[in-house]
Protein backbone atom coordinates (compact mmCIF):
# COMPACT_ATOMS: atom_id res chain seq x y z
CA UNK A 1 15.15 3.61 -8.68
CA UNK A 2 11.86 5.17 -7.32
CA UNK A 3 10.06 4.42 -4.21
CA UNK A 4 7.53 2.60 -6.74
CA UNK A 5 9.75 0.18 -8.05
CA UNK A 6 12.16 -0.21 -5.05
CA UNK A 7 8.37 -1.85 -3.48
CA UNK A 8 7.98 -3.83 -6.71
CA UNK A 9 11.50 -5.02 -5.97
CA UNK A 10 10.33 -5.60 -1.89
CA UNK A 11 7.48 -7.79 -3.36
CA UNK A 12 9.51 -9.98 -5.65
CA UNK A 13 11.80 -10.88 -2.93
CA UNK A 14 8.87 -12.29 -0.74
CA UNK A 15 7.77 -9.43 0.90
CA UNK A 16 3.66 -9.22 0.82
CA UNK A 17 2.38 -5.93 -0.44
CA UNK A 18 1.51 -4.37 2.72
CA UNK A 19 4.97 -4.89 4.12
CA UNK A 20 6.82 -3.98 0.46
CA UNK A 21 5.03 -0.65 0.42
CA UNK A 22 6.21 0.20 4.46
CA UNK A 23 9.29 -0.60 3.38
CA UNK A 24 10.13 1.07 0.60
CA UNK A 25 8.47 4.04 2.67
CA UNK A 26 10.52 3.40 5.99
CA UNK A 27 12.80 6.18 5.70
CA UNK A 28 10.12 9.14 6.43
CA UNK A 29 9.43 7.26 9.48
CA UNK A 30 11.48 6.81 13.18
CA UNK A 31 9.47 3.52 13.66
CA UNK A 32 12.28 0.59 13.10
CA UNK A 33 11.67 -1.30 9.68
CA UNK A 34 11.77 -4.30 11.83
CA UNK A 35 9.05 -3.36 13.65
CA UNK A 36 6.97 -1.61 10.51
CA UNK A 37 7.12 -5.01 8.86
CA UNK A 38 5.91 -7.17 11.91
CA UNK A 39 3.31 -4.44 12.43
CA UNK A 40 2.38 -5.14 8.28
CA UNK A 41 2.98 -9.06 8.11
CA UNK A 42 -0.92 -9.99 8.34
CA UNK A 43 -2.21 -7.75 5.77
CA UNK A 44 -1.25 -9.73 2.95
CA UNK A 45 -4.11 -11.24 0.58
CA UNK A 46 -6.51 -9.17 1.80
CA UNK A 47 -6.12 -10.20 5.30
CA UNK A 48 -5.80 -13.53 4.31
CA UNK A 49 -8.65 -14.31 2.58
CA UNK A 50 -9.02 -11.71 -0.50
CA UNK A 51 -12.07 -10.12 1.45
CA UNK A 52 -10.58 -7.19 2.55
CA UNK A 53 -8.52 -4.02 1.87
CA UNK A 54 -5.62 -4.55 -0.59
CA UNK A 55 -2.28 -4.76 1.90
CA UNK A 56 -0.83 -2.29 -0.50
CA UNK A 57 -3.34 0.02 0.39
CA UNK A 58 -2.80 -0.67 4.25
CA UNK A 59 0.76 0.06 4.10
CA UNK A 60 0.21 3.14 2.14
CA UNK A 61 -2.03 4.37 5.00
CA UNK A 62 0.20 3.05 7.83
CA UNK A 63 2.56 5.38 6.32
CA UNK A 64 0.67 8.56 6.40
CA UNK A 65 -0.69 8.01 10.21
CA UNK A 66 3.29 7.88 10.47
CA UNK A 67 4.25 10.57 9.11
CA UNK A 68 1.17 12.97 9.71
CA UNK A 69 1.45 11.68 14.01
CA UNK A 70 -2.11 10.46 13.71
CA UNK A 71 -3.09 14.24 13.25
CA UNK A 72 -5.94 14.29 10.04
CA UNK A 73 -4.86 10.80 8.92
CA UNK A 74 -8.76 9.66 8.51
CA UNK A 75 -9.34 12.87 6.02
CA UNK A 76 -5.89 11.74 4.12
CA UNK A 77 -6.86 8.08 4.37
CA UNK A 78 -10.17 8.83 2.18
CA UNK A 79 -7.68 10.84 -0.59
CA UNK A 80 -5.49 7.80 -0.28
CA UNK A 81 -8.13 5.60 -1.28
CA UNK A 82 -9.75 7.48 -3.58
CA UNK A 83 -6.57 7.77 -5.68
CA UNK A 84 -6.04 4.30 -5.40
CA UNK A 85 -8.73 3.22 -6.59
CA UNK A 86 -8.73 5.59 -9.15
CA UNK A 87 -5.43 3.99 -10.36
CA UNK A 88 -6.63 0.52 -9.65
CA UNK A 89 -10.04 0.23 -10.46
CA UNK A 90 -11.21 -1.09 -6.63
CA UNK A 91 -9.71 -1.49 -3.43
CA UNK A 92 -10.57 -5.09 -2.30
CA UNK A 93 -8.33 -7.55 -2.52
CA UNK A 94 -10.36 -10.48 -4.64
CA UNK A 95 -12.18 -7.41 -6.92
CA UNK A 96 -8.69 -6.18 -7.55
CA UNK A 97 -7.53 -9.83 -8.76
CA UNK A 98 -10.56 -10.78 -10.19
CA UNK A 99 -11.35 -13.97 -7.95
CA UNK A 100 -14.83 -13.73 -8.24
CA UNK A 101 -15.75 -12.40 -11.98
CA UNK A 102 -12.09 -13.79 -13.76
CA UNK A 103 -11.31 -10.28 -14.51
CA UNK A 104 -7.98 -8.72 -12.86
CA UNK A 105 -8.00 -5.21 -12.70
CA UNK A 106 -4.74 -4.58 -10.99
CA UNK A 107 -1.94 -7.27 -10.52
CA UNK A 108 -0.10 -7.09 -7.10
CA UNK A 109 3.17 -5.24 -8.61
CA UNK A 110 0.62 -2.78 -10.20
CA UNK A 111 -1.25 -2.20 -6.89
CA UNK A 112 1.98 -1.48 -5.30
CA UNK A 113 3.27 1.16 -7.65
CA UNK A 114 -0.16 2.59 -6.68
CA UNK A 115 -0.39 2.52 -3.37
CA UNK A 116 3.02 4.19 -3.13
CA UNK A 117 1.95 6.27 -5.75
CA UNK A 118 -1.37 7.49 -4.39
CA UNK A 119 0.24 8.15 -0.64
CA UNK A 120 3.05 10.73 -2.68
CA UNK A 121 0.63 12.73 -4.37
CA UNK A 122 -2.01 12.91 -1.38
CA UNK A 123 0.74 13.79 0.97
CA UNK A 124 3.04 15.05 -1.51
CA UNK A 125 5.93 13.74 -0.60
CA UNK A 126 8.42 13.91 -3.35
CA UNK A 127 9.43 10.74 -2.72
CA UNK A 128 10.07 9.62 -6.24
């Protein structure tokens, strides 16, 4: 199973997206998963009220601060991003599910596989 799917998975078993993307990521950290997902809980739904960064995306940067020691992580944040919305079609929570105009561009599952997706190639990881 990839990384992708294995934070699809994380999701469906009542994860939110920031903390199924840490997770399926934890490994190419030495921060505890415990601690990754207490560090993640409060990024779900955009910070709780769709206004903000998608959680997926959060995690996905989390990750790279992680793994880069802070060193450059603002310059691979921006790639991050870029790629994901690239993938996604925006990076805010309520544009991404279409609160305001009724149109969803990404569902949750889908902004996961992206987030994961966008952090491999930028860093390219290999992780799938």
């Amino acid at each position: 199973m990839t990384r992708e799917e294995k934070a699809v998975q994380y999701k469906h078993e009542g994860y939110n997206c920031c903390q199924a993307v840490v997770k399926a990521m934890s490994d190419l950290t030495e921060v505890e998963e415990d601690t990754l997902l207490k560090m993640s809980s409060g990024f779900a739904v955009g910070m709780g009220c769709m206004e903000a960064t998608c959680g997926s995306l959060v995690g996905a940067t989390m990750i790279a601060g992680l793994v880069k020691e802070g060193n450059g992580t603002v310059m691979t944040a921006r790639e991050i991003l870029n790629k994901f919305q690239e993938y996604s079609g925006a990076t805010v929570c309520k544009d991404l599910k279409g609160r305001d105009t009724g149109v969803v561009l990404c569902d949750c599952d889908s902004c996961v596989r992206n987030a994961v997706r966008a952090l491999d190639e930028v860093m390219e990881l290999a992780v799938r």
